[in-house]
Protein backbone atom coordinates (compact mmCIF):
# COMPACT_ATOMS: atom_id res chain seq x y z
CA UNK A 1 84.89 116.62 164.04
CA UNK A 2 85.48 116.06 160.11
CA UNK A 3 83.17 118.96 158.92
CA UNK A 4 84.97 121.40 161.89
CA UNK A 5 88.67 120.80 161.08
CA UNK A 6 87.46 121.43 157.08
CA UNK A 7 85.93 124.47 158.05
CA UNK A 8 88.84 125.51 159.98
CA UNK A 9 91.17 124.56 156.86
CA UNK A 10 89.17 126.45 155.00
CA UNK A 11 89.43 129.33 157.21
CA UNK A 12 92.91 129.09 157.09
CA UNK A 13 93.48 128.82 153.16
CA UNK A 14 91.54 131.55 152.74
CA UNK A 15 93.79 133.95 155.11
CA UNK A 16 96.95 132.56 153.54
CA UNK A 17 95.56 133.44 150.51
CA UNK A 18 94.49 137.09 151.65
CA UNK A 19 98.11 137.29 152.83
CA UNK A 20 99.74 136.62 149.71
CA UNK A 21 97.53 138.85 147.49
CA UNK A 22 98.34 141.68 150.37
CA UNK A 23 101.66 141.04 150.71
CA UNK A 24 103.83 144.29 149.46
CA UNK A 25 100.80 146.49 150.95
CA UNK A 26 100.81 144.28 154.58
CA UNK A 27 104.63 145.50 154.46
CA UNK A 28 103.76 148.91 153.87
CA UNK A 29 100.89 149.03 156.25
CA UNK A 30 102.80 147.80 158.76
CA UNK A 31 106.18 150.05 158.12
CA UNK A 32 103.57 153.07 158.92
CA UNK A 33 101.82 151.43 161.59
CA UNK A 34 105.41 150.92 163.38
CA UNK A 35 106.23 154.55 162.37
CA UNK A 36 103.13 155.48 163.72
CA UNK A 37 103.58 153.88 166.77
CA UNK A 38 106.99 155.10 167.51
CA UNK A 39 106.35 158.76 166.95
CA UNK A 40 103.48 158.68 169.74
CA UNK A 41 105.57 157.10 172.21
CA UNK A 42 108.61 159.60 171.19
CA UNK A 43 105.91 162.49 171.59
CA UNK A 44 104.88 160.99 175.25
CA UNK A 45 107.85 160.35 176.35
CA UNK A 46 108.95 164.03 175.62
CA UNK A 47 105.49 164.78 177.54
CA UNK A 48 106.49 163.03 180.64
CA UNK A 49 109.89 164.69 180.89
CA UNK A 50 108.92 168.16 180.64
CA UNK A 51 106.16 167.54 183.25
CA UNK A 52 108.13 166.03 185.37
CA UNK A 53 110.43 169.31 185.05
CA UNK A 54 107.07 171.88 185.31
CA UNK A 55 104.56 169.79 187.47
CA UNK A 56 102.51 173.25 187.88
CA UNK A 57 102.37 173.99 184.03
CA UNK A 58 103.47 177.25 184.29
CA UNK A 59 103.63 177.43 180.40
CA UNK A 60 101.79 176.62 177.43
CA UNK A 61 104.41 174.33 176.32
CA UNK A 62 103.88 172.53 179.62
CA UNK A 63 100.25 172.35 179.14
CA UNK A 64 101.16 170.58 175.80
CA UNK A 65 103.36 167.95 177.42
CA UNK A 66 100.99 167.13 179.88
CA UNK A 67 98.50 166.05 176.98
CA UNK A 68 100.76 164.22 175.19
CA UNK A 69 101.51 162.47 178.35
CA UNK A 70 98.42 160.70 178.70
CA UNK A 71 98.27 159.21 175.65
CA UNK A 72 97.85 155.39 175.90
CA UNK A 73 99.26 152.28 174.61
CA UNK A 74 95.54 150.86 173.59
CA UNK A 75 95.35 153.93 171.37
CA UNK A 76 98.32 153.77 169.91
CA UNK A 77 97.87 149.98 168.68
CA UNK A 78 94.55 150.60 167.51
CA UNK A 79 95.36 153.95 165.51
CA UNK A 80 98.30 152.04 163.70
CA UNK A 81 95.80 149.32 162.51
CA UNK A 82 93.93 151.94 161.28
CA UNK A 83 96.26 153.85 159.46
CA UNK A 84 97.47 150.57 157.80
CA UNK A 85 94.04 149.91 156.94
CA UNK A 86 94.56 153.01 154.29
CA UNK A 87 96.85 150.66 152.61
CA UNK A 88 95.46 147.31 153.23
CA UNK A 89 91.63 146.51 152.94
CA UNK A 90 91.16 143.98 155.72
CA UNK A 91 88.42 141.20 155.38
CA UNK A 92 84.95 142.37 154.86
CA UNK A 93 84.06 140.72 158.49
CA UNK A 94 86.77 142.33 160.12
CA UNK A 95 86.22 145.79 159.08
CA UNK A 96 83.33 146.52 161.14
CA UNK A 97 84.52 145.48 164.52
CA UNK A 98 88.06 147.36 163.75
CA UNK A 99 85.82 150.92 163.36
CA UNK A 100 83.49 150.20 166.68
CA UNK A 101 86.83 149.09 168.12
CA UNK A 102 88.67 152.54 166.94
CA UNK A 103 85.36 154.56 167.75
CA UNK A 104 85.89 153.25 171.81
CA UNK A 105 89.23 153.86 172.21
CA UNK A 106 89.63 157.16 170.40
CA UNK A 107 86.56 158.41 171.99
CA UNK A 108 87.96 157.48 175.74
CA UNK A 109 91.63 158.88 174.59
CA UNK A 110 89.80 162.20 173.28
CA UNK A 111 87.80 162.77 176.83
CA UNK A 112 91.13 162.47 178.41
CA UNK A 113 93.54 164.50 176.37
CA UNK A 114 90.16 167.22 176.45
CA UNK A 115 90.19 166.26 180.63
CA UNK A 116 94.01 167.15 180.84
CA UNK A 117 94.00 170.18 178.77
CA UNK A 118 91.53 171.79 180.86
CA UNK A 119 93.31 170.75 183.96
CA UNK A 120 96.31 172.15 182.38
CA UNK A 121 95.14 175.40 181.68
CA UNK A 122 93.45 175.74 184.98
CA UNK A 123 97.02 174.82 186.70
CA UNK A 124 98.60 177.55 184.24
CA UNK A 125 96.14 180.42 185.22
CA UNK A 126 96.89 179.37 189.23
CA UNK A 127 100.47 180.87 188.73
CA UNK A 128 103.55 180.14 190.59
CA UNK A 129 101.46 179.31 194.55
CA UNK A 130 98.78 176.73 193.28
CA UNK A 131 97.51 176.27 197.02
CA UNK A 132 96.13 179.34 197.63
CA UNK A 133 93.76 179.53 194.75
CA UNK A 134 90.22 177.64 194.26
CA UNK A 135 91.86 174.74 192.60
CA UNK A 136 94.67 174.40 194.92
CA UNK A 137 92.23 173.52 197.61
CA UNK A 138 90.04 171.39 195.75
CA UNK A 139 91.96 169.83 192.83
CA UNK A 140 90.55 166.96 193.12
CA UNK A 141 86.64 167.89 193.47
CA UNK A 142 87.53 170.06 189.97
CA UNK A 143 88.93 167.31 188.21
CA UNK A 144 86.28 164.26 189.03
CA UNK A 145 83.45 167.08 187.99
CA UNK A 146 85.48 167.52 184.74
CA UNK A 147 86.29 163.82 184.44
CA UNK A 148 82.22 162.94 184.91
CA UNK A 149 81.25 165.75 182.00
CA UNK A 150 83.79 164.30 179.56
CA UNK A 151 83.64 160.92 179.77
CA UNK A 152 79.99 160.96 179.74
CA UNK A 153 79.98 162.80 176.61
CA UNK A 154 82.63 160.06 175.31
CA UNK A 155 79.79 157.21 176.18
CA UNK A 156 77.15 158.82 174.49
CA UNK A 157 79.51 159.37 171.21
CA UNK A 158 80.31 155.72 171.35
CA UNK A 159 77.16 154.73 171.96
CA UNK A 160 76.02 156.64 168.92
CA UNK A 161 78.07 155.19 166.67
CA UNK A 162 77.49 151.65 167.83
CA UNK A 163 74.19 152.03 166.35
CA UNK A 164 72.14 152.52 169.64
CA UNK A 165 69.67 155.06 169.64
CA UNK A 166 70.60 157.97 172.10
CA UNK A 167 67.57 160.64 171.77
CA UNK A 168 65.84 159.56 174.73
CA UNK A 169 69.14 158.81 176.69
CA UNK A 170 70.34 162.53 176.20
CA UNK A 171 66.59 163.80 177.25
CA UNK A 172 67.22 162.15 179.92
CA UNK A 173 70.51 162.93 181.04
CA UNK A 174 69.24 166.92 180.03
CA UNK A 175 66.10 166.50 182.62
CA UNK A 176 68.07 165.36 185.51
CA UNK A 177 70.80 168.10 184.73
CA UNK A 178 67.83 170.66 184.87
CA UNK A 179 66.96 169.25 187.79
CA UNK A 180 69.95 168.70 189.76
CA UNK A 181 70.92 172.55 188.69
CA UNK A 182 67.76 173.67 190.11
CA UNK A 183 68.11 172.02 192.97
CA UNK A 184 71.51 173.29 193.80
CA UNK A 185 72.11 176.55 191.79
CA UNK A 186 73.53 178.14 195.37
CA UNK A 187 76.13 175.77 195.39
CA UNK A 188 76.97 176.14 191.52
CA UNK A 189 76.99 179.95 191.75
CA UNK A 190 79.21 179.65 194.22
CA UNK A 191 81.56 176.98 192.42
CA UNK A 192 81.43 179.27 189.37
CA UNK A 193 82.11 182.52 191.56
CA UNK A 194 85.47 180.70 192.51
CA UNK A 195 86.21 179.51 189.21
CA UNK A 196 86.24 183.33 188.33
CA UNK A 197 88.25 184.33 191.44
CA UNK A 198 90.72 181.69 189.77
CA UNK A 199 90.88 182.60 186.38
CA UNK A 200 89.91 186.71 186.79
CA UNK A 201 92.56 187.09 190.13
CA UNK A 202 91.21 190.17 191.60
CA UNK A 203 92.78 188.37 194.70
CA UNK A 204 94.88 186.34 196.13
CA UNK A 205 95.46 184.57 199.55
CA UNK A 206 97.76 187.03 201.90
CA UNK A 207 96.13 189.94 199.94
CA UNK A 208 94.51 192.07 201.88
CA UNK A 209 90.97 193.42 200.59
CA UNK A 210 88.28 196.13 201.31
CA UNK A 211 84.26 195.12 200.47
CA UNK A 212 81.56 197.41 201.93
CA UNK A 213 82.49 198.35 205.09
CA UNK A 214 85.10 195.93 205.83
CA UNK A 215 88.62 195.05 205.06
CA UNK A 216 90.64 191.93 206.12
CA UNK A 217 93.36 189.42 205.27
CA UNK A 218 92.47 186.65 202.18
CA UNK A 219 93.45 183.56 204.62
CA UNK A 220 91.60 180.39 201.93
CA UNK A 221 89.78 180.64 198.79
CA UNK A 222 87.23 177.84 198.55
CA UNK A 223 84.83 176.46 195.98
CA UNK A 224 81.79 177.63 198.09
CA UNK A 225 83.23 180.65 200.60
CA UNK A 226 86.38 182.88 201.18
CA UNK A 227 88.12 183.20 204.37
CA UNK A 228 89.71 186.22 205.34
CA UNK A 229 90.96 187.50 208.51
CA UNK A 230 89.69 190.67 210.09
CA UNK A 231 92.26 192.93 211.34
CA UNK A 232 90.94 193.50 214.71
CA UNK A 233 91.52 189.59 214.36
CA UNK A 234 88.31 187.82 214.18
CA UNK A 235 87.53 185.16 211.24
CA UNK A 236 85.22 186.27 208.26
CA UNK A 237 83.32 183.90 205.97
CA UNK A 238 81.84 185.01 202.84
CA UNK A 239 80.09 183.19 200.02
CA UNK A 240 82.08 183.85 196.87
CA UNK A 241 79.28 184.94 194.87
CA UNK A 242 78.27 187.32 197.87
CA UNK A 243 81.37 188.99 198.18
CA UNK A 244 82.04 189.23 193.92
CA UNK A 245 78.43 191.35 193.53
CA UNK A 246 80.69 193.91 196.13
CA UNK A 247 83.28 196.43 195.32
CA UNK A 248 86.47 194.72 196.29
CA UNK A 249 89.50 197.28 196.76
CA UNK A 250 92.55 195.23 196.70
CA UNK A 251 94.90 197.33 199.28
CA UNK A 252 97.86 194.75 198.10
CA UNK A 253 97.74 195.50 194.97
CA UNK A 254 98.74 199.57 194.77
CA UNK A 255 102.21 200.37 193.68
CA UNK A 256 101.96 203.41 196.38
CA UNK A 257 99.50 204.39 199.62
CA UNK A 258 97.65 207.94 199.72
CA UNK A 259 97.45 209.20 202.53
CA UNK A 260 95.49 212.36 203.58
CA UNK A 261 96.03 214.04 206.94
CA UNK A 262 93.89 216.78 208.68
CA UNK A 263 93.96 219.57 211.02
CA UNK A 264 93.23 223.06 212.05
CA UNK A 265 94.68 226.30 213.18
CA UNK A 266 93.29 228.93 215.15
CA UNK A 267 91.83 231.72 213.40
CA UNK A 268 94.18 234.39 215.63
CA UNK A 269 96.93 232.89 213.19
CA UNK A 270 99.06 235.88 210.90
CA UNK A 271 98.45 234.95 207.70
CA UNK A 272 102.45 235.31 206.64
CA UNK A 273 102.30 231.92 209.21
CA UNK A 274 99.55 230.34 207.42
CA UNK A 275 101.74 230.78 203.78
CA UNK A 276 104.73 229.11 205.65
CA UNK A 277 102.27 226.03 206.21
CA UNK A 278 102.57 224.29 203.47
CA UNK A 279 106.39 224.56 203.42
CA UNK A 280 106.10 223.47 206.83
CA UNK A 281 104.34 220.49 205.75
CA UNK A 282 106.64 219.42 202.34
CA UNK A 283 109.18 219.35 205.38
CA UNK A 284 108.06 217.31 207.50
CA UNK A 285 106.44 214.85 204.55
CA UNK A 286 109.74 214.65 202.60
CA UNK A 287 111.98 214.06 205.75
CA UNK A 288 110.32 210.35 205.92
CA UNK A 289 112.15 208.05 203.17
CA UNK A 290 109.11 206.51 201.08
CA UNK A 291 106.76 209.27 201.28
CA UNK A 292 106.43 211.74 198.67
CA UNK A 293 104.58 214.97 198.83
CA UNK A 294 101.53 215.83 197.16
CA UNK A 295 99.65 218.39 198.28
CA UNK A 296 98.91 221.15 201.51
CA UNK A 297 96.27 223.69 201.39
CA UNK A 298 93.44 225.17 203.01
CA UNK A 299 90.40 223.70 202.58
CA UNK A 300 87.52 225.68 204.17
CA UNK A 301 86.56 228.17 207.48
CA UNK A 302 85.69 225.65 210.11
CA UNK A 303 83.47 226.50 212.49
CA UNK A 304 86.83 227.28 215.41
CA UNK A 305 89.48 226.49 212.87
CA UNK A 306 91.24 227.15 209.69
CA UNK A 307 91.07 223.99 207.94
CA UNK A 308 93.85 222.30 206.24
CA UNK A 309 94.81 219.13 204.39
CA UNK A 310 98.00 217.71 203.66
CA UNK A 311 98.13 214.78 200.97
CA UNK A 312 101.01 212.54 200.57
CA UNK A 313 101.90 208.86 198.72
CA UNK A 314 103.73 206.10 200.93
CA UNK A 315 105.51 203.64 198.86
CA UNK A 316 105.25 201.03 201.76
CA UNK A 317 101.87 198.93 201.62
CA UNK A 318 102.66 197.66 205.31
CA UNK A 319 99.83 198.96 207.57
CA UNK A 320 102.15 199.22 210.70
CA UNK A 321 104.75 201.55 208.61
CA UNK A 322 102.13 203.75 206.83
CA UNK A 323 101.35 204.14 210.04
CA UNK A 324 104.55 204.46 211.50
CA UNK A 325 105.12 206.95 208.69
CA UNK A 326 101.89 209.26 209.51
CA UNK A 327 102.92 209.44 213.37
CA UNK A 328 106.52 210.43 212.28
CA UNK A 329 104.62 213.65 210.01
CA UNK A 330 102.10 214.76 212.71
CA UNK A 331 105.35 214.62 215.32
CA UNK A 332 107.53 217.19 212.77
CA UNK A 333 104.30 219.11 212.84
CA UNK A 334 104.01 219.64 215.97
CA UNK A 335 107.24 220.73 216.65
CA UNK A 336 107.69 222.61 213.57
CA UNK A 337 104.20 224.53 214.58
CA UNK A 338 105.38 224.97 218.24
CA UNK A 339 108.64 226.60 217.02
CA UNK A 340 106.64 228.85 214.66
CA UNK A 341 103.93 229.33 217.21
CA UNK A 342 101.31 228.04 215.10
CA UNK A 343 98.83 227.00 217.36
CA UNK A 344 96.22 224.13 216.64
CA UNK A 345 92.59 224.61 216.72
CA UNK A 346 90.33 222.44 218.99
CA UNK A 347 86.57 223.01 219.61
CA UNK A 348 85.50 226.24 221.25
CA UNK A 349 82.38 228.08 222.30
CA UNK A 350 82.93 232.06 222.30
CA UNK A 351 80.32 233.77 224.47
CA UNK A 352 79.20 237.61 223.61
CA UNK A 353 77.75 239.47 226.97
CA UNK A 354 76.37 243.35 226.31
CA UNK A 355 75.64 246.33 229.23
CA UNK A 356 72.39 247.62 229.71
CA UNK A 357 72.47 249.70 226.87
CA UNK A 358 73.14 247.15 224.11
CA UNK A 359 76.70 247.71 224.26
CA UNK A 360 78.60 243.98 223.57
CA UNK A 361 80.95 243.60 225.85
CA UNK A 362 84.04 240.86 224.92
CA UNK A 363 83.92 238.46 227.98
CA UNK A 364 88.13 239.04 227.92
CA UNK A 365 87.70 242.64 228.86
CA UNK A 366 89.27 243.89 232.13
CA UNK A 367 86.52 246.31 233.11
CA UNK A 368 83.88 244.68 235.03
CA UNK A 369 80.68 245.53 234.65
CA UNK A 370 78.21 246.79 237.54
CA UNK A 371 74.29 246.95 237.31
CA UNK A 372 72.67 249.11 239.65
CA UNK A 373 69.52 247.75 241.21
CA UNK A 374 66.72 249.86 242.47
CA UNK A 375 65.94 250.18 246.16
CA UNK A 376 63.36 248.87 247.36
CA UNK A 377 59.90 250.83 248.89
CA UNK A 378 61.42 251.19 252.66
CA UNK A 379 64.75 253.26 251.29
CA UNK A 380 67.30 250.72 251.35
CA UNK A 381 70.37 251.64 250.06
CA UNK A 382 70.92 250.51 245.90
CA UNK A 383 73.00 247.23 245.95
CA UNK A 384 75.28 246.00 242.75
CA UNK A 385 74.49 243.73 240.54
């Protein structure tokens, strides 16, 4: 009991002695520590506020904030003691567990100021709608697969500096990643097809899209398929990575419609009526509001018509108006073509007959034709044909 409370005497002497050879630096160690400390919580304070006005991070300044936010109390603390270490050399058995104790926290504050800037620019590149992207649906999938990279990364640095010997742990850890990848590359191509749906946008949910031979509604964008609605109404599932190694035409995303429209005229037509066509068809094109003419001319000698194309823009990108629109043109038309007496072409078969003598005869003519018939061996009478 003697020997402990000299020893802890001792102990004591010697601190009050460290103290008052330290004493103007302990002051100014700990005016900078305090500074220190009060500028990060100023700084994530200012964080918090501005994410609690932009929870979506719609700017960079957001995405900021939302860093600073996280920063921790335990961090704080243990950065001031090490700044004021600059200014005060701390006792030789206290300086080692001070750096292991820095090397923790500042490891586990780095993974998850890293974790929330990556979340942060994720939520940016979503836009204004984040539920119908990839990370809107699965937010919390993203961020525990971004969590389990970083803070891994964080134990292994701590780890390392600790003194422990992380060759074979990382060899490890690098196997079973091989392995695990191999295992389930479908479902990471996938997962990385959506990430580039999120951060490319060639679409968005309510867009609708044209691949191969189909087009349809975007309905849900997940990590491993896209949804999209048909339009003669029936559900469509597609694997991301699938439907990114297609063409996609975006039909939501043109600033007009072009529309072509076909038809024929019979080849009886004057040709002053076939020049008055295309004025007949600026007419009619330019009468609907939103459509602008483009084009009308004839485009080759069908086989029972005169072929011709009219090509106009729609501003509207509503299916049931363009449509709406083209009835409205092939209505004007017709009635401009009946008043004209432009009549339209449909499929015909023209049939060329000839007399006896080679002659070709138009099957329209008014003079019939008779073929005699010899008589037969008894006398009777010639019959006609």
């Amino acid at each position: 009991m003697t020997n402990w409370m000299a020893d802890h005497s001792e102990r004591w002497e010697q601190v009050g002695a460290w103290l008052l050879a330290n004493d103007e630096a302990l002051l100014v160690g700990a005016i900078v520590a305090a500074c220190l400390v009060a500028v990060m919580v100023v700084l994530r304070s200012i964080g918090q506020r501005i994410v609690a006005a932009d929870p979506d991070c719609r700017t960079w300044k957001s995405v900021i904030a939302r860093v600073l936010a996280k920063t921790s109390l335990a961090f704080m603390v243990v950065a001031a003691l090490e700044a004021a270490t600059v200014y005060v050399v701390p006792p030789s058995r206290l300086v080692r567990p001070l750096d292991i104790l820095f090397i923790i926290v500042f490891a586990l504050q780095a993974a998850v100021w890293a974790r929330e800037l990556i979340l942060g620019v994720i939520s940016r590149r979503v836009g204004d709608d984040p539920g119908e992207t990839t990370l809107g649906n699965a937010r919390t999938i993203v961020r525990v697969l971004v969590s389990v990279i970083l803070f891994a990364i964080a134990f292994i640095v701590i780890l390392d500096n600790i003194g422990v010997n992380v060759t074979a742990l990382v060899a490890g850890l690098g196997i079973g990643g091989i392995a695990i990848g191999l295992a389930a590359q479908g479902i990471f191509s996938d997962l990385f097809a959506a990430l580039a749906i999120l951060f490319d946008k060639p679409f968005r949910r309510g867009d609708t899209i044209s691949y191969g031979a189909s087009i349809g509604v975007v309905e849900r964008i997940g990590l491993k398929t896209t949804r999209l609605r048909a339009l003669s109404g029936e559900d469509i599932v597609m694997a991301n990575t699938k439907l990114l190694e297609q063409e996609i035409r975006n039909l939501a995303q043109g600033l007009t419609r072009r529309t072509t429209l076909t038809f024929g005229v019979v080849y009886q037509t004057a040709p002053e009526k076939l020049r008055r066509i295309q004025e007949i068809a600026r007419d009619a094109v330019n009468a609907e509001s939103g459509c602008g003419f483009v084009r009308c001319a004839m485009t080759g000698f069908g086989p029972s018509s005169l072929d011709h194309e009219i090509v106009y823009d729609c501003t509207s990108l509503e299916p049931n108006e363009i449509a709406a629109d083209r009835s409205a043109i092939m209505m004007r038309l017709i009635e401009a073509f009946a008043a004209d007496k432009v009549e339209f072409a449909y499929p015909t078969q023209t049939t060329f007959t000839s007399a006896p003598d080679g002659t070709l005869v138009m099957p329209y003519s008014t003079h019939p034709i008779v073929i005699e018939a010899h008589g037969s061996e008894d006398g009777d009478a010639d019959r006609p044909a």
